[in-house]
C-alpha atoms as a PDB file:
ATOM      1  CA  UNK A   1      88.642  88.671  37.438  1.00  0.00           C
ATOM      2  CA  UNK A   2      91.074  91.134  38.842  1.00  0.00           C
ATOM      3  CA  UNK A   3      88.038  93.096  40.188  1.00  0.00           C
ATOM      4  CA  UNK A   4      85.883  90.122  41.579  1.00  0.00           C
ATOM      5  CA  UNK A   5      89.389  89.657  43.470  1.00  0.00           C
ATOM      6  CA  UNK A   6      89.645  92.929  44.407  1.00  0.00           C
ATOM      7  CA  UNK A   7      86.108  93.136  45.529  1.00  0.00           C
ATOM      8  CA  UNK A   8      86.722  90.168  47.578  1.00  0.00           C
ATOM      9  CA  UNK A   9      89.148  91.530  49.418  1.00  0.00           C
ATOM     10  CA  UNK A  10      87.803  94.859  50.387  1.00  0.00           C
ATOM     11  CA  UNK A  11      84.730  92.938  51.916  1.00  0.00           C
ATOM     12  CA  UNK A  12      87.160  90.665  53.868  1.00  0.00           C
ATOM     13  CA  UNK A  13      88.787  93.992  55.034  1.00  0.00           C
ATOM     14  CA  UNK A  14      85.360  95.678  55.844  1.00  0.00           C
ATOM     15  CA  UNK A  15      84.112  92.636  57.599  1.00  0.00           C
ATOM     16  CA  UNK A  16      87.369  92.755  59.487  1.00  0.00           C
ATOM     17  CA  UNK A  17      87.495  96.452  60.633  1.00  0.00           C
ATOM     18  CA  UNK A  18      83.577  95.926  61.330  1.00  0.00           C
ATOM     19  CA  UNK A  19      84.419  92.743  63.695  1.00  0.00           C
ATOM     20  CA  UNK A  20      87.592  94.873  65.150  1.00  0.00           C
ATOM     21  CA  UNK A  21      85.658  98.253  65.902  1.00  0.00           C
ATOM     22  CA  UNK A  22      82.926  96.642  68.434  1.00  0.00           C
ATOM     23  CA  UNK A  23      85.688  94.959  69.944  1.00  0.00           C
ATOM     24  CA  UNK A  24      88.123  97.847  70.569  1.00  0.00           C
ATOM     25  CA  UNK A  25      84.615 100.118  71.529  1.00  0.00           C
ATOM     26  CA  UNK A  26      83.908  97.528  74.532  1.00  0.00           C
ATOM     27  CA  UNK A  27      87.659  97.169  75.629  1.00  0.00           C
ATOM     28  CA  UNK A  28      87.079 101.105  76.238  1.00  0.00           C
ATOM     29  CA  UNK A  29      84.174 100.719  77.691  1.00  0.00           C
ATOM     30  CA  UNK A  30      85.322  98.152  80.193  1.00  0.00           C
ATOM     31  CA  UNK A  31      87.914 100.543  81.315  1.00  0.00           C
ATOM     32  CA  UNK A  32      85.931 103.763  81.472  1.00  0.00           C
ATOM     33  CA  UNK A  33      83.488 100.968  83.632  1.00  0.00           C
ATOM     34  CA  UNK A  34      86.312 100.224  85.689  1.00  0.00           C
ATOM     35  CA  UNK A  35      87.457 103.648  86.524  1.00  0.00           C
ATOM     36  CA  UNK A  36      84.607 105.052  87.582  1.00  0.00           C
ATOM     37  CA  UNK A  37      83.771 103.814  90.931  1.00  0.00           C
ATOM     38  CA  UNK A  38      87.372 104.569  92.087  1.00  0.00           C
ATOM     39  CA  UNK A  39      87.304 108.009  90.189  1.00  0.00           C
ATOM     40  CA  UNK A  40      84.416 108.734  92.707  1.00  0.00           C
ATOM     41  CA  UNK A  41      85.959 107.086  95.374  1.00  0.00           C
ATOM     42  CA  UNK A  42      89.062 110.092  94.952  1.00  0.00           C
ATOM     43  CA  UNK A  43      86.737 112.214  94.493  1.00  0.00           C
ATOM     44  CA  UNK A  44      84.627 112.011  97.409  1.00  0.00           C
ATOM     45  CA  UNK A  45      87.773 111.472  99.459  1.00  0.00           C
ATOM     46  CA  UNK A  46      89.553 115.030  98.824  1.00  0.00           C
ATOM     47  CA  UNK A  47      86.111 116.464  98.996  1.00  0.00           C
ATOM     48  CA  UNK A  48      85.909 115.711 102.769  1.00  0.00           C
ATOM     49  CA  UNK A  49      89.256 115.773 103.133  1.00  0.00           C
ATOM     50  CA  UNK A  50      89.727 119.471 102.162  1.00  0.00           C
ATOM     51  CA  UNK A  51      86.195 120.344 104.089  1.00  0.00           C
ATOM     52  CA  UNK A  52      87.296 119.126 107.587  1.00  0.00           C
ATOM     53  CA  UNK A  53      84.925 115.984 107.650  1.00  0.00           C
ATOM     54  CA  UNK A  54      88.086 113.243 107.540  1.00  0.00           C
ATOM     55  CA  UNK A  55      91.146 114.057 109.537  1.00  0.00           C
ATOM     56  CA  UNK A  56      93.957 114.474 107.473  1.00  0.00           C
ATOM     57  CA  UNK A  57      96.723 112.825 109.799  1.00  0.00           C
ATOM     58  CA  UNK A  58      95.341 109.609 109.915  1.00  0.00           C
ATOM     59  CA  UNK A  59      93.220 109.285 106.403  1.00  0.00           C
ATOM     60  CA  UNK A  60      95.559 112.094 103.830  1.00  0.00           C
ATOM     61  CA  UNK A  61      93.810 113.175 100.832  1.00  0.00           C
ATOM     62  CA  UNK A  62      94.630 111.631  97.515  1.00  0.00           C
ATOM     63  CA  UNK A  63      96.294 114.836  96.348  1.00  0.00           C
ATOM     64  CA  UNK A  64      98.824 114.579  99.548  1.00  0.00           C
ATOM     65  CA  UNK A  65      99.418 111.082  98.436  1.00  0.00           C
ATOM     66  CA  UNK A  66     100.068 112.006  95.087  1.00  0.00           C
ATOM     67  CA  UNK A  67     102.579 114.616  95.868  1.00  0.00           C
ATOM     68  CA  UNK A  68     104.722 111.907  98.094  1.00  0.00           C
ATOM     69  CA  UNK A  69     104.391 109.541  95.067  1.00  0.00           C
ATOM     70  CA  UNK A  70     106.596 111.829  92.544  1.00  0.00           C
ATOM     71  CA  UNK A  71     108.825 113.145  95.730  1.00  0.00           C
ATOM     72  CA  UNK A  72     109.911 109.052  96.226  1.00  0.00           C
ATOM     73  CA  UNK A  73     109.845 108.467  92.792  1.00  0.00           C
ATOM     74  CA  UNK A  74     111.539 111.814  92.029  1.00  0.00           C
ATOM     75  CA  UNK A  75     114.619 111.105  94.423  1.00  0.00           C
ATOM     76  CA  UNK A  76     114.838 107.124  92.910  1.00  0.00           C
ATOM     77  CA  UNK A  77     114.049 105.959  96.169  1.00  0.00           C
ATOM     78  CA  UNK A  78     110.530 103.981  94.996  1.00  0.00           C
ATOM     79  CA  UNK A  79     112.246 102.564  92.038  1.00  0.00           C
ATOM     80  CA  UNK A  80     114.658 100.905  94.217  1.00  0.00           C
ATOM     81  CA  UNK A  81     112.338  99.617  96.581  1.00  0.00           C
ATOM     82  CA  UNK A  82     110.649  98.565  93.931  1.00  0.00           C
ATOM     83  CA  UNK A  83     112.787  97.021  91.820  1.00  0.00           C
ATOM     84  CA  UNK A  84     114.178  94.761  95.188  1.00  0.00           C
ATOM     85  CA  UNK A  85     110.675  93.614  95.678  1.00  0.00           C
ATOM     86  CA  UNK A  86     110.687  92.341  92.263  1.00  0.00           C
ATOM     87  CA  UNK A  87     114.219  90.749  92.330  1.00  0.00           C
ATOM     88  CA  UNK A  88     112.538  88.831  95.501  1.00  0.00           C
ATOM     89  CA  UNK A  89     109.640  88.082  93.837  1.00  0.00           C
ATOM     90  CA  UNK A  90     111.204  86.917  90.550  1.00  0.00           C
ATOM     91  CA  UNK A  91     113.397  84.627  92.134  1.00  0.00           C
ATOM     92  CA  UNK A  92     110.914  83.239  95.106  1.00  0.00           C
ATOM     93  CA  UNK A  93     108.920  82.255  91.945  1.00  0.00           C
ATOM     94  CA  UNK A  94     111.064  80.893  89.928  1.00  0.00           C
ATOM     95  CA  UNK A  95     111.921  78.417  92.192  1.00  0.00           C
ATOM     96  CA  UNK A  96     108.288  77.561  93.408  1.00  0.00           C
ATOM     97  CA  UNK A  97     107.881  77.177  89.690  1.00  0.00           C
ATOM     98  CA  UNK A  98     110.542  74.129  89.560  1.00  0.00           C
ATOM     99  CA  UNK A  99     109.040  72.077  92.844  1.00  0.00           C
ATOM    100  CA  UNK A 100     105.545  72.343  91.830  1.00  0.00           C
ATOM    101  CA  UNK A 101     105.140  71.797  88.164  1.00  0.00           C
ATOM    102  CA  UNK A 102     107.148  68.718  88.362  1.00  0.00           C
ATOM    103  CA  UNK A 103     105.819  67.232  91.797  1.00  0.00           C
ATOM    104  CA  UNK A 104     102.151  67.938  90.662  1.00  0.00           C
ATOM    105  CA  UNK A 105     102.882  66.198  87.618  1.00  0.00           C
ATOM    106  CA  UNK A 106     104.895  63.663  89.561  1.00  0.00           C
ATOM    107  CA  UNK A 107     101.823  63.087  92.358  1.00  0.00           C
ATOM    108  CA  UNK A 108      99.499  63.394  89.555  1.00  0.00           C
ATOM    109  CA  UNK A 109     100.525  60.383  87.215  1.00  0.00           C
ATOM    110  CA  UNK A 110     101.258  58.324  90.361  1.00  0.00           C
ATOM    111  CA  UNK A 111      98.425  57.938  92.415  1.00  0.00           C
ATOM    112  CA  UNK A 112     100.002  55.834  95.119  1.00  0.00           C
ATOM    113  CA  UNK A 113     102.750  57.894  95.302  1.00  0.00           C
ATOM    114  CA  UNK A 114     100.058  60.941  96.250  1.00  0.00           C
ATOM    115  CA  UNK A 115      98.254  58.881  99.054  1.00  0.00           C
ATOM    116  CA  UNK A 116     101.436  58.264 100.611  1.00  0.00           C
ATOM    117  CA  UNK A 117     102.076  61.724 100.732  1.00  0.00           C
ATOM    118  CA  UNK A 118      98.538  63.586 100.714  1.00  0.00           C
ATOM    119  CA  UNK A 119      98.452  64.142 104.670  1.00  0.00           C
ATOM    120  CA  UNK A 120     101.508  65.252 105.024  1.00  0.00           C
ATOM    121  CA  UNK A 121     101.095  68.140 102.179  1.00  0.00           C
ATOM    122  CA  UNK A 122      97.099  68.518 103.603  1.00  0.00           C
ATOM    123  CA  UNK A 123      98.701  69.551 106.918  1.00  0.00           C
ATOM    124  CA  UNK A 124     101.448  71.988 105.519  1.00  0.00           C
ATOM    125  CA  UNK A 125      98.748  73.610 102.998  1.00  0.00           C
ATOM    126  CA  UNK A 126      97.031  74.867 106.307  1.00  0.00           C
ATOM    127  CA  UNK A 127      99.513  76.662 107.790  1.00  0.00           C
ATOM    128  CA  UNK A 128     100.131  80.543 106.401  1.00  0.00           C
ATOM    129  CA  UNK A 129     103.283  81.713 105.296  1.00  0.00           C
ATOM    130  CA  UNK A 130     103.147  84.158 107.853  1.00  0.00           C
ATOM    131  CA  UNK A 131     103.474  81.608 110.231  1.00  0.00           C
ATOM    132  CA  UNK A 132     106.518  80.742 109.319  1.00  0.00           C
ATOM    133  CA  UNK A 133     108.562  83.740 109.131  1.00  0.00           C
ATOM    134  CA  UNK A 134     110.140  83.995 112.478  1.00  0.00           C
ATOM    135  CA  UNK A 135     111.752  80.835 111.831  1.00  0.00           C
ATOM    136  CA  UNK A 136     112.704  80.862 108.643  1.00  0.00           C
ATOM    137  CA  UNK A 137     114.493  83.961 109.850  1.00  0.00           C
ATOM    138  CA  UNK A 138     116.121  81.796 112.710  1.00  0.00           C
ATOM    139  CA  UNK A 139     117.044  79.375 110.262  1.00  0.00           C
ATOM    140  CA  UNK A 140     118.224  81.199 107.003  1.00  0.00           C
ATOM    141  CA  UNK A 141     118.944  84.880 108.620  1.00  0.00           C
ATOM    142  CA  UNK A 142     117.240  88.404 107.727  1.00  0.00           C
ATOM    143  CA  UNK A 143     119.015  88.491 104.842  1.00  0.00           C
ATOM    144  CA  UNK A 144     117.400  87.745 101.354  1.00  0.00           C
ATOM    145  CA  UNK A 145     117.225  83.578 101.849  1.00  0.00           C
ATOM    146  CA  UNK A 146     114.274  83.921 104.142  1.00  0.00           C
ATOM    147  CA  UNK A 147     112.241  86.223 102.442  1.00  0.00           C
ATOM    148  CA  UNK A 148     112.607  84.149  99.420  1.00  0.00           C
ATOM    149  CA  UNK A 149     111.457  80.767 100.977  1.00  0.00           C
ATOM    150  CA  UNK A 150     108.502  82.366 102.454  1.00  0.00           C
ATOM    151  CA  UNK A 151     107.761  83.289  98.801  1.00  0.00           C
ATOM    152  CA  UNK A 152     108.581  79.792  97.517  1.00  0.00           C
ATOM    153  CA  UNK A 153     106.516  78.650 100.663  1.00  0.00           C
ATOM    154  CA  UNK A 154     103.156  80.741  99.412  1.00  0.00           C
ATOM    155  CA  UNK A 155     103.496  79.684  95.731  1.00  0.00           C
ATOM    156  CA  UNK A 156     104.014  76.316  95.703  1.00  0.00           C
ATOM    157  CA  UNK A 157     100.352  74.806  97.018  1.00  0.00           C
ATOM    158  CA  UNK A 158      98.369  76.837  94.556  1.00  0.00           C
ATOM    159  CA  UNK A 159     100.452  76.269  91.382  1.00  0.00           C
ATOM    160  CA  UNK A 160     100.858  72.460  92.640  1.00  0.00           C
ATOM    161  CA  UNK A 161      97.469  72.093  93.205  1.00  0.00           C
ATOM    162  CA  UNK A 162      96.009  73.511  89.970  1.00  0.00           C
ATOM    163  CA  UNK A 163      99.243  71.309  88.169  1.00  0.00           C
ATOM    164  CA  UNK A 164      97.366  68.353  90.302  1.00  0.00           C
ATOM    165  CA  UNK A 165      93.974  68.980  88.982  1.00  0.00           C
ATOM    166  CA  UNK A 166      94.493  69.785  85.797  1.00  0.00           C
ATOM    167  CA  UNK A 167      96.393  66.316  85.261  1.00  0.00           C
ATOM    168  CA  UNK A 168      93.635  64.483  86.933  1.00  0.00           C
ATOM    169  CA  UNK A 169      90.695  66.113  84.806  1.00  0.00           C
ATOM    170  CA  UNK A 170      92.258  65.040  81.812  1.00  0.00           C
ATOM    171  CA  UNK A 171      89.624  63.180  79.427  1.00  0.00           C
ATOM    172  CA  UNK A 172      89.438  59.631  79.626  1.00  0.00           C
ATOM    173  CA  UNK A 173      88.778  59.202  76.091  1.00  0.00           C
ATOM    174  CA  UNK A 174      91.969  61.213  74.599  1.00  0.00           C
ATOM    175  CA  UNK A 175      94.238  58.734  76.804  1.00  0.00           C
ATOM    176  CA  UNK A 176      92.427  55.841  75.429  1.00  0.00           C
ATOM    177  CA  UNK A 177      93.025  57.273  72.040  1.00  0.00           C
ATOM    178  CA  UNK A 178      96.546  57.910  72.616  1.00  0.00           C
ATOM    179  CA  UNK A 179      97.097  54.373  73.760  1.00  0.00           C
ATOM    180  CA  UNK A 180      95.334  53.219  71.030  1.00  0.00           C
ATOM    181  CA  UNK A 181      97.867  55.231  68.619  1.00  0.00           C
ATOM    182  CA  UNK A 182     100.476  53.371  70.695  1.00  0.00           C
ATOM    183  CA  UNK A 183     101.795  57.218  72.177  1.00  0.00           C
ATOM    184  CA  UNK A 184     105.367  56.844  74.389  1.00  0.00           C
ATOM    185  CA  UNK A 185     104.638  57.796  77.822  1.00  0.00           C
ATOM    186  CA  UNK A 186     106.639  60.978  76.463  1.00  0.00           C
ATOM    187  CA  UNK A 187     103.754  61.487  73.899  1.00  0.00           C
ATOM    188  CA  UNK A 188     101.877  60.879  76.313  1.00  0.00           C
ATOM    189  CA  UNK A 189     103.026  63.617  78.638  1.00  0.00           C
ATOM    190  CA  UNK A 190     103.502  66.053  75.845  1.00  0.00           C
ATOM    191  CA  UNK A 191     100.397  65.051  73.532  1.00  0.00           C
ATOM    192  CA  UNK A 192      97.336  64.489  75.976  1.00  0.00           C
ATOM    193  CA  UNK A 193      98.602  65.481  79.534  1.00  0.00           C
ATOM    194  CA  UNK A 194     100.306  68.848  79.121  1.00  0.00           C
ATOM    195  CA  UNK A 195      97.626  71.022  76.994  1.00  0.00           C
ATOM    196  CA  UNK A 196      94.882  69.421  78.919  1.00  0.00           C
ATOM    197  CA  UNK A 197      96.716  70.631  82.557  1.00  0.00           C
ATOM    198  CA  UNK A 198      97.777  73.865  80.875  1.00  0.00           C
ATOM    199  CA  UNK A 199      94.975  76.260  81.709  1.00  0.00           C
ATOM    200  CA  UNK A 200      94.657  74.853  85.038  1.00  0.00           C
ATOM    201  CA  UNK A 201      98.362  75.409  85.196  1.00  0.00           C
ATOM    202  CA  UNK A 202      98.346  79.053  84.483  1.00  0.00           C
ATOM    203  CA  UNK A 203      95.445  79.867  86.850  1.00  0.00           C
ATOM    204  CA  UNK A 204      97.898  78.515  89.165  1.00  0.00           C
ATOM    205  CA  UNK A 205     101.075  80.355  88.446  1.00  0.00           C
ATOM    206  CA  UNK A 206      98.177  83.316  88.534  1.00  0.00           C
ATOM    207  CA  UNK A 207      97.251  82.441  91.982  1.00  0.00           C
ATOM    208  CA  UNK A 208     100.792  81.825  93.109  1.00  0.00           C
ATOM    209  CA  UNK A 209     102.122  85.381  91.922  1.00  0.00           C
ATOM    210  CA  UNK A 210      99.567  86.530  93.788  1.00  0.00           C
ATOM    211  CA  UNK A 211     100.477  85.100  96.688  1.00  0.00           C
ATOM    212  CA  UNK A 212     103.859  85.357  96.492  1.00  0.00           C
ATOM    213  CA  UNK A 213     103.356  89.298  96.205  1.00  0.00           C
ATOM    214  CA  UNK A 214     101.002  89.245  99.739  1.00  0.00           C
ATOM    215  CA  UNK A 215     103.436  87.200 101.631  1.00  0.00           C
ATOM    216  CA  UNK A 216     106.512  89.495 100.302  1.00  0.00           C
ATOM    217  CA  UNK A 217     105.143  92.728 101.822  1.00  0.00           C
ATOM    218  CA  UNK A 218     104.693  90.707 105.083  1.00  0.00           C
ATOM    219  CA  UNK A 219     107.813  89.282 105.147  1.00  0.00           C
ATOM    220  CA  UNK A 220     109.017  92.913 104.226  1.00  0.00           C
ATOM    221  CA  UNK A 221     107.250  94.730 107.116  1.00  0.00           C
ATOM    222  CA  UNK A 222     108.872  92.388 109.591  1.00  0.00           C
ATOM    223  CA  UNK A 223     112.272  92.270 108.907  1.00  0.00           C
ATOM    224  CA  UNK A 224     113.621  94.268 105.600  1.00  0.00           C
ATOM    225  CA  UNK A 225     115.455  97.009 104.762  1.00  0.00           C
ATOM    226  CA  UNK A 226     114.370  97.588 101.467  1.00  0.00           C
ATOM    227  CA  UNK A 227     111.633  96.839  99.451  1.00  0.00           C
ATOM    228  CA  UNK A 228     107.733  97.835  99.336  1.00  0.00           C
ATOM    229  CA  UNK A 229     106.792  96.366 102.708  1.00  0.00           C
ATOM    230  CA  UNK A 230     109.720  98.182 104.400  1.00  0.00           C
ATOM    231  CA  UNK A 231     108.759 101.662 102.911  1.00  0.00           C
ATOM    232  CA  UNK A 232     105.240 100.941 105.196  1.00  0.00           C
ATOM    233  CA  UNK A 233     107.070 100.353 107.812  1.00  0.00           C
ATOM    234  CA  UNK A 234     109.199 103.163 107.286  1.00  0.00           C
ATOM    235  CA  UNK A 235     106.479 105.561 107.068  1.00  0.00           C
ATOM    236  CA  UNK A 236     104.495 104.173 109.975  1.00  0.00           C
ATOM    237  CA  UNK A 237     107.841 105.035 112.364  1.00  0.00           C
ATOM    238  CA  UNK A 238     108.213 108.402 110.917  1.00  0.00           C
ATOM    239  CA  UNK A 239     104.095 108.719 111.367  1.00  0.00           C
ATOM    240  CA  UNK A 240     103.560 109.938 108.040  1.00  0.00           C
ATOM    241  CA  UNK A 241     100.399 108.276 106.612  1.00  0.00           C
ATOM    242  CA  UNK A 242     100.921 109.369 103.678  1.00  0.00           C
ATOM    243  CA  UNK A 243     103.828 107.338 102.555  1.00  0.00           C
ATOM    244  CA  UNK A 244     101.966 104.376 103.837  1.00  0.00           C
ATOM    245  CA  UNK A 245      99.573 104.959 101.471  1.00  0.00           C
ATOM    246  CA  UNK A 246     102.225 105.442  98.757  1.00  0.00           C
ATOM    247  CA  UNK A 247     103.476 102.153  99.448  1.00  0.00           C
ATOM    248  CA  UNK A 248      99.702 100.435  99.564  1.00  0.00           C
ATOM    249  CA  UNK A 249      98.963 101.615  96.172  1.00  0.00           C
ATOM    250  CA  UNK A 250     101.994 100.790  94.599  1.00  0.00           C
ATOM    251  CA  UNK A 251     101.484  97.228  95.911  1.00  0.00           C
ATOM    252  CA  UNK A 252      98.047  97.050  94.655  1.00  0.00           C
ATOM    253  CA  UNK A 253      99.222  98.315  91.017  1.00  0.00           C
ATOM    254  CA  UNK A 254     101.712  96.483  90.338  1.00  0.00           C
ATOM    255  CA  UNK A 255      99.768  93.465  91.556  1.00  0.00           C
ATOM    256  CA  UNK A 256      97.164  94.220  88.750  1.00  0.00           C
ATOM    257  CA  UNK A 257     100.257  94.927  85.991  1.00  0.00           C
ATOM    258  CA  UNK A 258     101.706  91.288  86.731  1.00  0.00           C
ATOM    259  CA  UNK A 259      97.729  89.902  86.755  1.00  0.00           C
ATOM    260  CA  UNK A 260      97.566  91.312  83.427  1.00  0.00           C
ATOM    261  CA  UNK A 261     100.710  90.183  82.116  1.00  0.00           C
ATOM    262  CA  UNK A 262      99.827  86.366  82.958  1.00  0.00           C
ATOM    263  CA  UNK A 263      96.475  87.363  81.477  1.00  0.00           C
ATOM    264  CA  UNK A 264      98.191  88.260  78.347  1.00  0.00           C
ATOM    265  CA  UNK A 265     100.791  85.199  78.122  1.00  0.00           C
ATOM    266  CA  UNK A 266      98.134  82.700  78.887  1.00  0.00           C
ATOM    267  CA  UNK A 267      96.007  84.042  75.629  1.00  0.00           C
ATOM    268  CA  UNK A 268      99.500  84.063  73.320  1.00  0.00           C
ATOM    269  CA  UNK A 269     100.294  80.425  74.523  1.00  0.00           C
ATOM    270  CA  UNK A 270      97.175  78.461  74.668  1.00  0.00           C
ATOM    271  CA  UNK A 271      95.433  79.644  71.674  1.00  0.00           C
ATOM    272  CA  UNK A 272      93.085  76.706  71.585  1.00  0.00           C
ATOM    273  CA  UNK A 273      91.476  77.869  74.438  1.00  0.00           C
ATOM    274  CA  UNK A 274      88.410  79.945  73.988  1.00  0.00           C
ATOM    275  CA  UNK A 275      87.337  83.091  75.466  1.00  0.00           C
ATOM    276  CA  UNK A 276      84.196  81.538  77.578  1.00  0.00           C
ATOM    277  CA  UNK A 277      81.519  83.979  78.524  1.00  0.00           C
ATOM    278  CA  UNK A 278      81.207  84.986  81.952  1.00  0.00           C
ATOM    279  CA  UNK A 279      77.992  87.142  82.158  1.00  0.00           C
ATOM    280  CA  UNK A 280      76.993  84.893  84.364  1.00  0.00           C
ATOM    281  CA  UNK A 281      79.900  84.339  86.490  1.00  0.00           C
ATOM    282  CA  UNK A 282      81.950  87.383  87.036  1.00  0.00           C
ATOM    283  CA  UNK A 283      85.707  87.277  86.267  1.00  0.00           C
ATOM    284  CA  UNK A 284      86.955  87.687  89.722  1.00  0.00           C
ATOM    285  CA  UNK A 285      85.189  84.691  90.514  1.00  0.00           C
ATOM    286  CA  UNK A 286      86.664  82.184  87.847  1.00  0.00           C
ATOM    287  CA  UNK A 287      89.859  82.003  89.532  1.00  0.00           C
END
């Protein structure tokens, strides 16, 4: 018996490690896939960078680049522009986060409620953040208030509209079972409306990080004196291309990191969702 059980389990454990393996293999191989083209890219670029074909001024080579990236994160100056950008970002977010879950859930239940107030939110969706930074900075200073609203500003319509669509696309048929169960309208909420709305929710907060990110560096390049966007502007006064291109990267990496990390948090909390396969749609797409 002991050895039937034993058996038993070292088949579960083979089947396991066989399942795990292929899995692992193709995680590699997506990131060896994704490398490459801007591998060759770098390549290619300090290839005709160091034979005279690009002009080194205005387009540096990636080693130049690279050797201003550990001289501004060697003096601590990056990390603290860095690390203000996130503070900014953090708290822009946050607060975007408490106006548009509840008001998309709010607009969503209420449907009268949202016709009343459709045209007025259709008209500010259409304007770009960008737009509104000289007067937010008229009305709330250069100081960290306006930065932060600009960020709030960006967020809010793409995590409010994903909140409102994913509480509208809710099945029929589970709300007609949960009033046939005799659910509270807390139940209700919690039950039938939440986990339907939640992936649409978190494609939203994915969205609105995103934005808030783009519209931070803006809001940074105009009026800042710290951050990533003011490190740009810093090196395009002191004409040194290079550090621009320090500061461009960095925005572009760290952009992927916090992708990923949403990525990651929206597998650990909706488990029920499945994977879906999207050979025939490609990821950046889905979104």
């Amino acid at each position: 018996m002991k050895a039937s059980t034993n058996h038993e389990r070292d088949k579960s454990t083979t089947l396991s490690g066989a399942f795990t393996k292929p899995s692992n293999r193709q995680s590699i191989t997506k990131l060896f896939q994704g490398l490459a083209l801007p591998l060759i890219v770098f390549i290619l670029w300090e290839i005709l960078s160091g034979s005279g074909r690009l002009n080194v001024y205005l387009v540096p080579p990636p080693s130049q680049i690279w050797d201003r990236l550990l001289t501004v994160a060697g003096n601590g100056q990056l990390i603290k522009h860095i690390g203000i950008s996130l503070y900014r970002v953090v708290c822009g977010f946050s607060l975007a986060l408490c106006l548009a879950l509840p008001f998309g859930f709010l607009l969503g239940l209420l449907p009268g409620i949202r016709a009343f107030l459709s045209p007025s939110l259709s008209f500010l969706q259409q304007i770009p953040a960008i737009a509104w930074i000289p007067m937010f900075i008229l009305w709330l200073g250069i100081d960290e208030a306006s930065k932060i609203a600009i960020i709030v500003y960006s967020a809010f319509f793409p995590i409010f509209l994903n909140t409102l669509h994913g509480i509208g696309s809710t099945d029929p048929k589970l709300k007609e079972v949960a009033y046939t169960y005799g659910l509270s309208h807390w139940g209700l909420m919690s039950r039938v409306y939440l986990p339907s709305a939640a992936p649409s929710v978190f494609v939203g907060m994915r969205l609105g990080l995103s934005y808030c990110w783009r519209s931070l560096v803006a809001a940074e390049l105009l009026g800042a004196s710290k951050g990533i966007g003011y490190l740009i502007q810093e090196g395009r006064e002191m004409a040194q291309p290079d550090l621009m291109l320090v500061g461009v990267f960095v925005i572009g990496i760290i952009g992927l990191f916090l992708d990923f990390v949403f990525r990651r948090l929206e597998k650990k909390f909706l488990p029920w969702q499945e994977k879906v396969d999207t050979k025939e749609v490609p990821r950046w797409q889905i979104s």
